[in-house]
PDB file of N, CA and C in Angstrom:
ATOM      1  N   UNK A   1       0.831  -1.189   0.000  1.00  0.00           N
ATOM      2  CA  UNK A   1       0.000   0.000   0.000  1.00  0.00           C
ATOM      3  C   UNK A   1       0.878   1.257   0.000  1.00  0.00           C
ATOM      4  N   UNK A   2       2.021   1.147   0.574  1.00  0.00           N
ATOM      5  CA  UNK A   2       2.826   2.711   0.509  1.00  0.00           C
ATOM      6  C   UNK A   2       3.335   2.846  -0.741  1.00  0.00           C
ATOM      7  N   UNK A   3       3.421   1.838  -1.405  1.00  0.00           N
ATOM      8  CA  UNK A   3       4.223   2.080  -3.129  1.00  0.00           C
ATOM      9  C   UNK A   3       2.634   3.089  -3.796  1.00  0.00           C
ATOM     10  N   UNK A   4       1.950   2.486  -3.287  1.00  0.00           N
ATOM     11  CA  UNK A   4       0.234   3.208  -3.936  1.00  0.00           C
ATOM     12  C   UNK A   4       0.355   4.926  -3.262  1.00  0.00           C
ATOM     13  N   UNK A   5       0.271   5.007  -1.789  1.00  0.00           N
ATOM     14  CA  UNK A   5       0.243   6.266  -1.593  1.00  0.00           C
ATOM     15  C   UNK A   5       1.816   6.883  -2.443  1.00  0.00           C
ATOM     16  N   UNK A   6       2.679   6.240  -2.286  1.00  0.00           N
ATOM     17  CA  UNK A   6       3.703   6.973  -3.104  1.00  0.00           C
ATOM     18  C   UNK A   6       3.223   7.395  -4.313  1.00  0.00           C
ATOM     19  N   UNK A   7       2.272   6.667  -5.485  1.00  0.00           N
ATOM     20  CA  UNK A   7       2.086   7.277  -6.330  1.00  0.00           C
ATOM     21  C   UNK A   7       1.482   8.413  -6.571  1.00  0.00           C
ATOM     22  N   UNK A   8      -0.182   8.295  -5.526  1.00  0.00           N
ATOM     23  CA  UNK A   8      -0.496   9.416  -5.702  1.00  0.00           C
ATOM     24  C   UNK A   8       0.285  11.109  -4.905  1.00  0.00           C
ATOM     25  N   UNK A   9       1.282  10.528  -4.116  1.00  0.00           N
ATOM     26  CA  UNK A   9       1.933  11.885  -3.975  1.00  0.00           C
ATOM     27  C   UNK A   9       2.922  12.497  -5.116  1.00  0.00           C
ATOM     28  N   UNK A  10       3.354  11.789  -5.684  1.00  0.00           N
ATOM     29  CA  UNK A  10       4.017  11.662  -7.501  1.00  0.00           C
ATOM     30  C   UNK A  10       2.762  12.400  -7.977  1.00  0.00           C
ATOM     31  N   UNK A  11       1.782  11.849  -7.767  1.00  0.00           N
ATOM     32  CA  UNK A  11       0.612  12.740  -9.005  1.00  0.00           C
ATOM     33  C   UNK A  11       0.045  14.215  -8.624  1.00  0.00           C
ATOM     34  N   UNK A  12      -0.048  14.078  -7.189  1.00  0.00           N
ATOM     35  CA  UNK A  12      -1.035  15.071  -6.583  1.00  0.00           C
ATOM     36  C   UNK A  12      -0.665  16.186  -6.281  1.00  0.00           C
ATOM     37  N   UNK A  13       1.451  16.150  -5.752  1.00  0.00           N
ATOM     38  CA  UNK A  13       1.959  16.908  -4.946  1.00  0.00           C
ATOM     39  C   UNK A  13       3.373  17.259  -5.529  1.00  0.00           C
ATOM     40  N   UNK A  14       3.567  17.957  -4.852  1.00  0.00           N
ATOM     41  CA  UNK A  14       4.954  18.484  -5.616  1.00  0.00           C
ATOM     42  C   UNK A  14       6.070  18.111  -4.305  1.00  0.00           C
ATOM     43  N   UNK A  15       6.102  17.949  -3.600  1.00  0.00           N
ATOM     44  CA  UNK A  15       6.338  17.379  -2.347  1.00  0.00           C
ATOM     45  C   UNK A  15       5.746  16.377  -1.425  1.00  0.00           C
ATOM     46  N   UNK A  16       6.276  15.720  -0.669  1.00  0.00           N
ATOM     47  CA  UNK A  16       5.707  14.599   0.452  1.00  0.00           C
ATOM     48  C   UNK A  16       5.379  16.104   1.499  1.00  0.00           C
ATOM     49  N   UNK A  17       5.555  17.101   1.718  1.00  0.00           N
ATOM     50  CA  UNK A  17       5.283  18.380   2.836  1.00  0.00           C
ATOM     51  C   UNK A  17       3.929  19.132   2.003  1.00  0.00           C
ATOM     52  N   UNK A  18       4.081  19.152   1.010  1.00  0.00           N
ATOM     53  CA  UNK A  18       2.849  19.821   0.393  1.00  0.00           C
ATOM     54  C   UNK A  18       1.657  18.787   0.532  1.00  0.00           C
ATOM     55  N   UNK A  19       1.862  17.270   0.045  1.00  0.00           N
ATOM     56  CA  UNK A  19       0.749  16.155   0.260  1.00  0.00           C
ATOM     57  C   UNK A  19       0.169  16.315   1.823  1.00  0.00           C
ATOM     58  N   UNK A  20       1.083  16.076   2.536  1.00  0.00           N
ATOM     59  CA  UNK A  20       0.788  15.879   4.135  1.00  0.00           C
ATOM     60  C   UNK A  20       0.033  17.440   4.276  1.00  0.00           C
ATOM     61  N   UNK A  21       0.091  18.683   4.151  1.00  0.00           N
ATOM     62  CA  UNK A  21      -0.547  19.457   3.966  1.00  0.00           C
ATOM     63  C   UNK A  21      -1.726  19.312   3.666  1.00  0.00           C
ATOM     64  N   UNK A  22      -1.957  18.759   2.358  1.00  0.00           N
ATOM     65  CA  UNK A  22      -3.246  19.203   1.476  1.00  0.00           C
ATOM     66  C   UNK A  22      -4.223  17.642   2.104  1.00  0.00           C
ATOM     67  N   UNK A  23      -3.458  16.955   3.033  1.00  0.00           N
ATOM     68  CA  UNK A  23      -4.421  16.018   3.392  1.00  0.00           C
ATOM     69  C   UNK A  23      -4.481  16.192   5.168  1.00  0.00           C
ATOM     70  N   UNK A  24      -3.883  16.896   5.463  1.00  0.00           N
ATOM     71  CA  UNK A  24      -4.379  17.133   7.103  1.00  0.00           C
ATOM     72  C   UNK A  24      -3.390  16.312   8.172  1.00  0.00           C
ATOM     73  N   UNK A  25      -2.376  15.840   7.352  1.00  0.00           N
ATOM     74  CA  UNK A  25      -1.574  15.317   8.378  1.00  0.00           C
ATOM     75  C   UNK A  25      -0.167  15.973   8.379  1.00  0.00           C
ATOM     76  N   UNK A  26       0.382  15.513   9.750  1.00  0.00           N
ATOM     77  CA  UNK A  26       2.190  15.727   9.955  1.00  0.00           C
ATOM     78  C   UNK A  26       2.731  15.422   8.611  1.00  0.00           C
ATOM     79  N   UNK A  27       3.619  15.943   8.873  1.00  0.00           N
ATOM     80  CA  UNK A  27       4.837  15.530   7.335  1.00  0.00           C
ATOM     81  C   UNK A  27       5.477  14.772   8.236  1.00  0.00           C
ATOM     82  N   UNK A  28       5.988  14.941   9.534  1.00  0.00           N
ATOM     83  CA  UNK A  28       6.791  13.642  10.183  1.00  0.00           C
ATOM     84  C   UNK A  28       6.095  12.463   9.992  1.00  0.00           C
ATOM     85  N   UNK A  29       4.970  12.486  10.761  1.00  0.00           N
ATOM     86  CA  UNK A  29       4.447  11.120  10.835  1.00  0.00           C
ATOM     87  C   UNK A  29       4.070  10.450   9.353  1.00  0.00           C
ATOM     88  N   UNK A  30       3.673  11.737   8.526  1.00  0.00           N
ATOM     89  CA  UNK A  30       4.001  10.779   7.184  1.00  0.00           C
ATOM     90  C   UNK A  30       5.202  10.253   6.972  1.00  0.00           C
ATOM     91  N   UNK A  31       5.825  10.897   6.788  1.00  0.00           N
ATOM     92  CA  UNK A  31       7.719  10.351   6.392  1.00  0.00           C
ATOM     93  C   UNK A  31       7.512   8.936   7.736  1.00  0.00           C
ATOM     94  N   UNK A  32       7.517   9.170   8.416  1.00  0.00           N
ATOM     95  CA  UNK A  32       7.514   7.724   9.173  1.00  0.00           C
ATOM     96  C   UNK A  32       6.702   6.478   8.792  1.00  0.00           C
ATOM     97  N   UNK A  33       5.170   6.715   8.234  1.00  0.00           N
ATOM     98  CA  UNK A  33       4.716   6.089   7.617  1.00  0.00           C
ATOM     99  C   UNK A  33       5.355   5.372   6.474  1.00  0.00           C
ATOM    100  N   UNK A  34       5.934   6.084   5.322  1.00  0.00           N
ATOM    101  CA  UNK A  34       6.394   6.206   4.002  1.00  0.00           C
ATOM    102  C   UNK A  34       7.315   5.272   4.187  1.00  0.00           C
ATOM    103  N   UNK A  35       8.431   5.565   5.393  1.00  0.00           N
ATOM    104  CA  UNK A  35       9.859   4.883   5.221  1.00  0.00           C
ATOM    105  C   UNK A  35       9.892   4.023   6.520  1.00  0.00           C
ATOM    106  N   UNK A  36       8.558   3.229   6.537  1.00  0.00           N
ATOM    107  CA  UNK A  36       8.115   1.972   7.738  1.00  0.00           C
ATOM    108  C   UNK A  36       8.538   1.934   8.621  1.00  0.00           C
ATOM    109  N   UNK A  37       8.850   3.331   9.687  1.00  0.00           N
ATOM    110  CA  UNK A  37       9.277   3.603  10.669  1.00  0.00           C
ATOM    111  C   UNK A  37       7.851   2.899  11.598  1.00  0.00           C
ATOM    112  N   UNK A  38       6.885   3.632  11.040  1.00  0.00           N
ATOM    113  CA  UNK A  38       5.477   3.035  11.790  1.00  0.00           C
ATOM    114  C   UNK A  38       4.317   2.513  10.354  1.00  0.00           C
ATOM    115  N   UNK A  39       3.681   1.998  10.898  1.00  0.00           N
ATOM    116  CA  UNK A  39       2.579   1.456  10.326  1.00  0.00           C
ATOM    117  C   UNK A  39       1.757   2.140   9.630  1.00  0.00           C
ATOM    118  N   UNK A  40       1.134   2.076   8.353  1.00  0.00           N
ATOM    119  CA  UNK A  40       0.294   3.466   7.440  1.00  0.00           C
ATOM    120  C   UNK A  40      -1.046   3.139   8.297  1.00  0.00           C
ATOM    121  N   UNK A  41      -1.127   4.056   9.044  1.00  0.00           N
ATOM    122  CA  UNK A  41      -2.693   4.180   9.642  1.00  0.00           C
ATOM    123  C   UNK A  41      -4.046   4.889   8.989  1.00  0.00           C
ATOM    124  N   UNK A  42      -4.971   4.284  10.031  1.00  0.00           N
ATOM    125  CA  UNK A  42      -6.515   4.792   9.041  1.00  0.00           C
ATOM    126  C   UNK A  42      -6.726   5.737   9.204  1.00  0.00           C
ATOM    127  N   UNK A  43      -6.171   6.630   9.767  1.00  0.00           N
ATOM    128  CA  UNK A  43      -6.257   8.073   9.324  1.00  0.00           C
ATOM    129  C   UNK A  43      -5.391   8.618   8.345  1.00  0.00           C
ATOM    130  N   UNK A  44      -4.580   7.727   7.970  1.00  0.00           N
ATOM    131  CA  UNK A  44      -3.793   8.456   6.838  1.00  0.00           C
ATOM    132  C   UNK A  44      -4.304   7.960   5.826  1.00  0.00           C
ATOM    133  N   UNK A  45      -5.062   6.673   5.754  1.00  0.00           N
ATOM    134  CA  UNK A  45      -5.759   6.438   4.439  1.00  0.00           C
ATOM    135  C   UNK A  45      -6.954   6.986   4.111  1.00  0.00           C
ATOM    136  N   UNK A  46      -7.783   7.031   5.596  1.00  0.00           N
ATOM    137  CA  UNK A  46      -9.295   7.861   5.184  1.00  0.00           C
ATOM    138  C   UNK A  46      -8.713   9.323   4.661  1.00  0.00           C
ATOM    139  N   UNK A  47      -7.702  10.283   5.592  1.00  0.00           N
ATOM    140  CA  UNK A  47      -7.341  11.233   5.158  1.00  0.00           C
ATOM    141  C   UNK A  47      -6.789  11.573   3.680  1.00  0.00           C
ATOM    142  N   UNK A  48      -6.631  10.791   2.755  1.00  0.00           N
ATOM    143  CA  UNK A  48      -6.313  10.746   1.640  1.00  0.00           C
ATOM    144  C   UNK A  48      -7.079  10.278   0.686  1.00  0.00           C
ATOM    145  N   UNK A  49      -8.062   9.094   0.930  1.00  0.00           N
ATOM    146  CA  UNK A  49      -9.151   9.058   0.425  1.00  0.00           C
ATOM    147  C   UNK A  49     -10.382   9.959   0.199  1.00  0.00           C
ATOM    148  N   UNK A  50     -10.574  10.265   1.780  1.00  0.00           N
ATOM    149  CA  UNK A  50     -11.463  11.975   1.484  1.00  0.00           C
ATOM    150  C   UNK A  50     -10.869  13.351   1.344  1.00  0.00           C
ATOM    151  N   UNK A  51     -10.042  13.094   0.820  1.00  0.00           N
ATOM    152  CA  UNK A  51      -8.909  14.335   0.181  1.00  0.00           C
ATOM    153  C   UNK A  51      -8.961  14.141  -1.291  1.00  0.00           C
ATOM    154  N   UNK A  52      -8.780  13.261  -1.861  1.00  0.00           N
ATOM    155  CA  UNK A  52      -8.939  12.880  -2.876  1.00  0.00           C
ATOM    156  C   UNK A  52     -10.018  11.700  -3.219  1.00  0.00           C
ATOM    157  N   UNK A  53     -10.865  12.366  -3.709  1.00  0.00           N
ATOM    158  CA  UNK A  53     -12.131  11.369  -4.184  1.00  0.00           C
ATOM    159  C   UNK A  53     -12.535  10.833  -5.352  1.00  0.00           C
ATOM    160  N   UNK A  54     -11.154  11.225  -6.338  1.00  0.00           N
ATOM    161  CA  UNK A  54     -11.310  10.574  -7.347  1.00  0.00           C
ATOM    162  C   UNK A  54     -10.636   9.081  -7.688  1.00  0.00           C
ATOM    163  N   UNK A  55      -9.733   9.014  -6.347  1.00  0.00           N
ATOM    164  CA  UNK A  55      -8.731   7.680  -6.202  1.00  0.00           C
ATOM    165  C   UNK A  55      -9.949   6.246  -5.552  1.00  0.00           C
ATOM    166  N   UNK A  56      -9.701   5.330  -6.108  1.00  0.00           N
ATOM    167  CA  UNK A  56     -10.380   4.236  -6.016  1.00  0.00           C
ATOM    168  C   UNK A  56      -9.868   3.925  -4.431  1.00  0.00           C
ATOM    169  N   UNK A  57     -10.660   3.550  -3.735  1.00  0.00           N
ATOM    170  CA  UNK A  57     -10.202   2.836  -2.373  1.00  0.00           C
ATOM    171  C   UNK A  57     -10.086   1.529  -2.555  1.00  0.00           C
ATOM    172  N   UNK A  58     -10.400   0.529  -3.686  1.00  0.00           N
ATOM    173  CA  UNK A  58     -10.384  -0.748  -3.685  1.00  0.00           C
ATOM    174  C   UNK A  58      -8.828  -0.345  -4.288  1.00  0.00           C
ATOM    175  N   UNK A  59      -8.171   0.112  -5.234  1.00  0.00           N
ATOM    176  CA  UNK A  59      -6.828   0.306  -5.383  1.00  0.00           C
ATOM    177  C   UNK A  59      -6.364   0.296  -4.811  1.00  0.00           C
ATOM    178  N   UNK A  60      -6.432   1.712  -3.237  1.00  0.00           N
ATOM    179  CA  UNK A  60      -5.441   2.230  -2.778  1.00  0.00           C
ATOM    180  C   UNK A  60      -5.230   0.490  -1.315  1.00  0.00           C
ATOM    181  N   UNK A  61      -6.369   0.475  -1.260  1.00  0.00           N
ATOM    182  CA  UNK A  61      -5.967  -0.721   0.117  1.00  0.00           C
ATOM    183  C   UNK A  61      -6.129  -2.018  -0.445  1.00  0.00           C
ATOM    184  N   UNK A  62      -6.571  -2.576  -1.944  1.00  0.00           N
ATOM    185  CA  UNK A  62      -6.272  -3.695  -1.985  1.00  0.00           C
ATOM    186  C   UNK A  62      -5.026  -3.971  -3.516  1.00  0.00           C
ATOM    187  N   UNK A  63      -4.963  -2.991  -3.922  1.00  0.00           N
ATOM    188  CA  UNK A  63      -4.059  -2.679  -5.260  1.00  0.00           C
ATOM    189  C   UNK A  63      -5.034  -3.523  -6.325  1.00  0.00           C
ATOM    190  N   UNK A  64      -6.284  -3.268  -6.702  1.00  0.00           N
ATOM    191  CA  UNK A  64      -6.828  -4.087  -7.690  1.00  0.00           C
ATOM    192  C   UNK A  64      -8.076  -2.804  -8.168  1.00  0.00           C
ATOM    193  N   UNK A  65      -7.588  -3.091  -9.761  1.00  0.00           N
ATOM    194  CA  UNK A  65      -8.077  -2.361 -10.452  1.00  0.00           C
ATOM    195  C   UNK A  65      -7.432  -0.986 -10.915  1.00  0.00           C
ATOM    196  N   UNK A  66      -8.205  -0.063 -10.870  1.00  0.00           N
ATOM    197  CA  UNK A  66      -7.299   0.929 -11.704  1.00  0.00           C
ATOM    198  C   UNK A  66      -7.619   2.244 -10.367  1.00  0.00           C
ATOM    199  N   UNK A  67      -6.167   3.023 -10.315  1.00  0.00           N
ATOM    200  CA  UNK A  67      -6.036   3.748  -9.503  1.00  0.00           C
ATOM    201  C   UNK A  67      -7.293   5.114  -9.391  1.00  0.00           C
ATOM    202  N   UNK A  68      -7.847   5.483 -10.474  1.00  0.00           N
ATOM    203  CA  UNK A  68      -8.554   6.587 -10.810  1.00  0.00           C
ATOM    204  C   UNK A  68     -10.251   5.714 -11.264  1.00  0.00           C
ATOM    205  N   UNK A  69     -11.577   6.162  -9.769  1.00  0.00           N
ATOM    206  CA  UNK A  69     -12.764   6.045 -10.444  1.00  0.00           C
ATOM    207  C   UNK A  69     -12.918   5.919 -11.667  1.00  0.00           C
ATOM    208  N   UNK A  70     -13.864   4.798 -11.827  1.00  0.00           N
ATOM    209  CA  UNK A  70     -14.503   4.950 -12.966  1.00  0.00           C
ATOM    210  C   UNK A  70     -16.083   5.651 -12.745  1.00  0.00           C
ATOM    211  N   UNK A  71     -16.909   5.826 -13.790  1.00  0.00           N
ATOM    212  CA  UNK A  71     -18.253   6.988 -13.672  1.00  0.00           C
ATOM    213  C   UNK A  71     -19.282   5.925 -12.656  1.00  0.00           C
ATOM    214  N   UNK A  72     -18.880   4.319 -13.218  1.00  0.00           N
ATOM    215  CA  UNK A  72     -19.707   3.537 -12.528  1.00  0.00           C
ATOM    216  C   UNK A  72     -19.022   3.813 -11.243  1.00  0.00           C
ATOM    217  N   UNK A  73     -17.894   3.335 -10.716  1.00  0.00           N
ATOM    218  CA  UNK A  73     -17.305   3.576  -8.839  1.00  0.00           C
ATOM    219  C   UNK A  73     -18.048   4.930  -8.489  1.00  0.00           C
ATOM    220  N   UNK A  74     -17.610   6.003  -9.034  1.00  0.00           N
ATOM    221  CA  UNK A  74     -18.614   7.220  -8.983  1.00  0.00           C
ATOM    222  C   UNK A  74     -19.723   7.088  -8.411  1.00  0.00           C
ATOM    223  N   UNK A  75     -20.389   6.293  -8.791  1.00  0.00           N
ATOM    224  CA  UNK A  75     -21.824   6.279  -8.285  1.00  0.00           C
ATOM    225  C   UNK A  75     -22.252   5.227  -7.517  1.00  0.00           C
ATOM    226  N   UNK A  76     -21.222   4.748  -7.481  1.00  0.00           N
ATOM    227  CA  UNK A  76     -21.208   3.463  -5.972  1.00  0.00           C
ATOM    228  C   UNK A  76     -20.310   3.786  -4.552  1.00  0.00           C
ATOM    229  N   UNK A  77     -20.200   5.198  -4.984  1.00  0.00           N
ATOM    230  CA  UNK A  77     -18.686   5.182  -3.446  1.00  0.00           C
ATOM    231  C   UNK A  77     -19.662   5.222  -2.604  1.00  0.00           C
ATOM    232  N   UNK A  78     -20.716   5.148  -1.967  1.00  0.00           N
ATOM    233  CA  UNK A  78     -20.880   4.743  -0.844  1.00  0.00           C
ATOM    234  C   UNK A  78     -20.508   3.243  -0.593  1.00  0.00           C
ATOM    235  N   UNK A  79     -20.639   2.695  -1.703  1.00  0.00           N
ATOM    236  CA  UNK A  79     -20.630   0.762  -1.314  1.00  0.00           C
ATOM    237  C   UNK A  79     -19.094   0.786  -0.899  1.00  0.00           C
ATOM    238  N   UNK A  80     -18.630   1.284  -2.070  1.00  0.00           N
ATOM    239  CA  UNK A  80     -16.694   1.734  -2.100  1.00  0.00           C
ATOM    240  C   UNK A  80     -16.290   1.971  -0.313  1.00  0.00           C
ATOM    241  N   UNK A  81     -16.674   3.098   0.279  1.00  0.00           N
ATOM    242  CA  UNK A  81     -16.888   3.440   1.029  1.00  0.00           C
ATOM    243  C   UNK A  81     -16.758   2.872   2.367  1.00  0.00           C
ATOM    244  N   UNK A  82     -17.922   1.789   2.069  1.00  0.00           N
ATOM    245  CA  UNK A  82     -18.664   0.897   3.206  1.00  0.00           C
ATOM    246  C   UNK A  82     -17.376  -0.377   2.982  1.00  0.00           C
ATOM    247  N   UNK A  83     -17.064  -0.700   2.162  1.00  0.00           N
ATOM    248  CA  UNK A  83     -16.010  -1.953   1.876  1.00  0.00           C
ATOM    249  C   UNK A  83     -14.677  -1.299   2.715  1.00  0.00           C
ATOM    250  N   UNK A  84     -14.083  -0.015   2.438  1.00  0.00           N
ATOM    251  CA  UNK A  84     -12.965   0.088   2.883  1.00  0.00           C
ATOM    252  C   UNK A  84     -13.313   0.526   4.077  1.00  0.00           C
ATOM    253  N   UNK A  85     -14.466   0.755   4.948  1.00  0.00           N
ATOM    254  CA  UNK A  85     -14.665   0.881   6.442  1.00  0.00           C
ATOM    255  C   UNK A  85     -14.334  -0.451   6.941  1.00  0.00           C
ATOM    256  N   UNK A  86     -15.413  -1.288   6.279  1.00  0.00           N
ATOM    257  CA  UNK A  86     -15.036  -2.860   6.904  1.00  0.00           C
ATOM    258  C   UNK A  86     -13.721  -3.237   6.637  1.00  0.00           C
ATOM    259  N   UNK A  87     -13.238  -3.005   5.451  1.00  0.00           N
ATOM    260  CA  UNK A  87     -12.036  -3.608   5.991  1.00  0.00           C
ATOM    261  C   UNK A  87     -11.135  -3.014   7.027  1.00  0.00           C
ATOM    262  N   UNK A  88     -11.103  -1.902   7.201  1.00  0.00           N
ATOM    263  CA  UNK A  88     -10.165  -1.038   8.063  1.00  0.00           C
ATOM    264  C   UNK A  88     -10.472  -1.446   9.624  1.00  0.00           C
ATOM    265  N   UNK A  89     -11.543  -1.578   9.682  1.00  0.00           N
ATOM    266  CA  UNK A  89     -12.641  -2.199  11.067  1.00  0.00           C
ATOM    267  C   UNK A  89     -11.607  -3.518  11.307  1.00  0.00           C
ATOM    268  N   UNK A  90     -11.966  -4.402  10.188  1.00  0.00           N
ATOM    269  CA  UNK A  90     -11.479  -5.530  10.777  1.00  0.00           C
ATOM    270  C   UNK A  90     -10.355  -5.793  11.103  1.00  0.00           C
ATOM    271  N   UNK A  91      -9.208  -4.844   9.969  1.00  0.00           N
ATOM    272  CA  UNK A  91      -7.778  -4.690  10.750  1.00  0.00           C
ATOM    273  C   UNK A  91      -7.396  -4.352  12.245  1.00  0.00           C
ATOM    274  N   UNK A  92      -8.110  -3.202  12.427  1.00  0.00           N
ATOM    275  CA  UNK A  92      -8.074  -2.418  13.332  1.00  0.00           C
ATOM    276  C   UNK A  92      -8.216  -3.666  14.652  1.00  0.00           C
ATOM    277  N   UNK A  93      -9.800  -4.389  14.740  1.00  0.00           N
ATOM    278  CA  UNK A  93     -10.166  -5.072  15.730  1.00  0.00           C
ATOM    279  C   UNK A  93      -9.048  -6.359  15.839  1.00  0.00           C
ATOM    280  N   UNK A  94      -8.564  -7.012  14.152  1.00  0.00           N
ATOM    281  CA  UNK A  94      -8.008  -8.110  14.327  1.00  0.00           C
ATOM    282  C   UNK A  94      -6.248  -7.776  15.382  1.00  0.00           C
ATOM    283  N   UNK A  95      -5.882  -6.664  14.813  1.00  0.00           N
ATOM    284  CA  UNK A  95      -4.638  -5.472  15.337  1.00  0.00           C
ATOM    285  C   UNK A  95      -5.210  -5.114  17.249  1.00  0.00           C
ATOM    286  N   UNK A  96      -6.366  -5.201  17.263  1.00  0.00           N
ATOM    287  CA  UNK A  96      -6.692  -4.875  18.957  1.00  0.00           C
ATOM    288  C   UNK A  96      -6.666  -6.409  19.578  1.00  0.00           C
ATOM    289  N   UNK A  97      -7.152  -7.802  18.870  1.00  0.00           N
ATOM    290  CA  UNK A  97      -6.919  -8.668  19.600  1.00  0.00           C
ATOM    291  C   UNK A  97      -5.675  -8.870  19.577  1.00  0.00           C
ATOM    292  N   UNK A  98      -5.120  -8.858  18.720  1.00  0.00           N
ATOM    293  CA  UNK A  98      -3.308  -9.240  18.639  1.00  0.00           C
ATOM    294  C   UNK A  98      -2.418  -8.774  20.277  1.00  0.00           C
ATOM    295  N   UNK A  99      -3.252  -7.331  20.214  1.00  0.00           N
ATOM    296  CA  UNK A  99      -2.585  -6.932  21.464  1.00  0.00           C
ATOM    297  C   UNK A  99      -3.301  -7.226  22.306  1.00  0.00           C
ATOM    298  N   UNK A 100      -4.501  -7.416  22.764  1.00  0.00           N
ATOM    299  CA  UNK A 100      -5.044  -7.709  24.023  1.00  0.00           C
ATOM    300  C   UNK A 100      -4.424  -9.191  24.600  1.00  0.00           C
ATOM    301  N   UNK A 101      -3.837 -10.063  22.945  1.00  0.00           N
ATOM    302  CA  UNK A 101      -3.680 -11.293  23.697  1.00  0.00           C
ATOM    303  C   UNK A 101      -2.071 -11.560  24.425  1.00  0.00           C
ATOM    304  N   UNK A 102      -1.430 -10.459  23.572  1.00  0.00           N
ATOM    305  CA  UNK A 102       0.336  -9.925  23.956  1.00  0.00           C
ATOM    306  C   UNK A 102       0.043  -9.435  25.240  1.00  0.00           C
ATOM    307  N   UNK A 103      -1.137  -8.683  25.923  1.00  0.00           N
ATOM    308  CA  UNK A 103      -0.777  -7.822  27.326  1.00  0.00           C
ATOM    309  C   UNK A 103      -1.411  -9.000  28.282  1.00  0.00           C
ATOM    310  N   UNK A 104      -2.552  -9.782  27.911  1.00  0.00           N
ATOM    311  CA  UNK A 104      -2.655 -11.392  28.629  1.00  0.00           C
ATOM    312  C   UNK A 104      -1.433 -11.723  29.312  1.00  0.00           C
ATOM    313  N   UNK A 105      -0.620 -12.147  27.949  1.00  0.00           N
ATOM    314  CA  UNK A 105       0.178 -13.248  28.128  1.00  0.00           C
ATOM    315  C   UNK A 105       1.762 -12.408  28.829  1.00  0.00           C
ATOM    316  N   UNK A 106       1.811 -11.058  28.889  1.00  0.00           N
ATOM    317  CA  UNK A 106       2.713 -10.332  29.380  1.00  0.00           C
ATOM    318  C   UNK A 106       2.601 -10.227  31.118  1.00  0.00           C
ATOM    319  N   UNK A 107       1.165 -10.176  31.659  1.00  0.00           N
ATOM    320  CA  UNK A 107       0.825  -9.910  32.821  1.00  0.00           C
ATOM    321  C   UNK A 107       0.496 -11.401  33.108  1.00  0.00           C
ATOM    322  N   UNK A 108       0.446 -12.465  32.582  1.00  0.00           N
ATOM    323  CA  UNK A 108       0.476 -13.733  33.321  1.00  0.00           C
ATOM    324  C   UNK A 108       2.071 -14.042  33.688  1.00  0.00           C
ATOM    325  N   UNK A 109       2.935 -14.156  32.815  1.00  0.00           N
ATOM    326  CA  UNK A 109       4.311 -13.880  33.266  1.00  0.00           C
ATOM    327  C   UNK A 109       5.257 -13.186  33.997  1.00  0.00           C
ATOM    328  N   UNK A 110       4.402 -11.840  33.922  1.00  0.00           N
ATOM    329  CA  UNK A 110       4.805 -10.631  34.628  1.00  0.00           C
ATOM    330  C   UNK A 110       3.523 -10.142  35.882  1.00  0.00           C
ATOM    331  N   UNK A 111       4.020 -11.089  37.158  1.00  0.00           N
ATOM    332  CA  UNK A 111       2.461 -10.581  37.914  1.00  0.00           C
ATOM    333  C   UNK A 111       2.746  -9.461  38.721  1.00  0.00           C
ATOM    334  N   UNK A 112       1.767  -8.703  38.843  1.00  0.00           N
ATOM    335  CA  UNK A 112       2.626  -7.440  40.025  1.00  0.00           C
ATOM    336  C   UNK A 112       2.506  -7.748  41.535  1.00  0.00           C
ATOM    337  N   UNK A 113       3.203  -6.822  41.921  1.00  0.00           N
ATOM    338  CA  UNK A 113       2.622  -7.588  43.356  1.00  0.00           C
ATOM    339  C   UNK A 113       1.705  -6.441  43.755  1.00  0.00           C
ATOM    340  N   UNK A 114       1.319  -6.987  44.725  1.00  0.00           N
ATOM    341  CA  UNK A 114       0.052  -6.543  45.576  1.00  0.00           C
ATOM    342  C   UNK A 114       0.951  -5.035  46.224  1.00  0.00           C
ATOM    343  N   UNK A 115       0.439  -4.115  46.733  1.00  0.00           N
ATOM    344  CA  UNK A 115       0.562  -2.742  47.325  1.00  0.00           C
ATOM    345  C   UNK A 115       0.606  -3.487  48.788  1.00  0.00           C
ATOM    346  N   UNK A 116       1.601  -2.785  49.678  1.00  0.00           N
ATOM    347  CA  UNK A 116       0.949  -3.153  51.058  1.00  0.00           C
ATOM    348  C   UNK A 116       1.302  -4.361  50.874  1.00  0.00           C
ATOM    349  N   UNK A 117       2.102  -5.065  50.864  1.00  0.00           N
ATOM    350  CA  UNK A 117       1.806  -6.815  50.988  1.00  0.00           C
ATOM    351  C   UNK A 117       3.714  -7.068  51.037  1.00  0.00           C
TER     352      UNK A 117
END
C-alpha cells in the first residue's frame, strides 16, 4: 500500500510536505509512515481518500483495479466506502486482539505484586 500512496503523492503533490498538507496530516508522521518507521494508519488512508475522491479505495488498500474512479465507482462510493470501512474495522479489531492477547500473556508472566503486601 505505501508504493500506492507513493504514487499518488508523484501525481497530486509536488512534495511529500505539500501532500501531508493538502491532506491534514504531519509531514513527520508521514515520512515515518512512508519509510516503515510506523505502520500506514486509518487516518492516513481515510485522510487521503477523502482528500482525494477521485482515487479508487479498492486500489489504494487492496491494489486491484485501476487507480482513478470509474463513472460507474462514482456512483457506488458509498458501497466503495462501506467496503474500505469494513475492511479497516477488521484490521483495526483483528490489530486490537493481537494486542489484548500480547498484554494477557505479558501480565500472566509478569504478575505485580500486591501494594501493602
Amino acid at each position: 500500500m505505501i508504493e500506492r500512496v507513493m504514487d499518488i503523492i508523484k501525481l497530486k503533490a509536488k512534495s511529500v510536505r505539500e501532500f501531508a498538507d493538502s491532506v491534514g496530516i504531519k509531514q513527520v508522521t508521514l515520512n515515518q509512515q512512508l519509510n516503515g518507521d510506523r505502520k500506514l494508519s486509518l487516518d492516513t488512508v481515510l485522510s487521503i481518500l477523502n482528500s482525494f475522491e477521485d482515487i479508487s479505495a479498492e486500489w489504494l488498500l487492496r491494489g486491484k483495479g485501476e487507480m482513478y474512479k470509474t463513472q460507474s465507482e462514482n456512483s457506488s462510493m458509498t458501497a466503495n466506502m462501506q467496503t474500505m470501512y469494513e475492511f479497516l474495522l477488521e484490521e483495526r479489531d483483528r490489530k486490537i486482539r493481537e494486542m489484548e492477547a500480547e498484554l494477557y500473556l505479558y501480565k500472566t508472566q509478569h504478575p505485580q505484586k500486591k501494594k501493602g503486601a
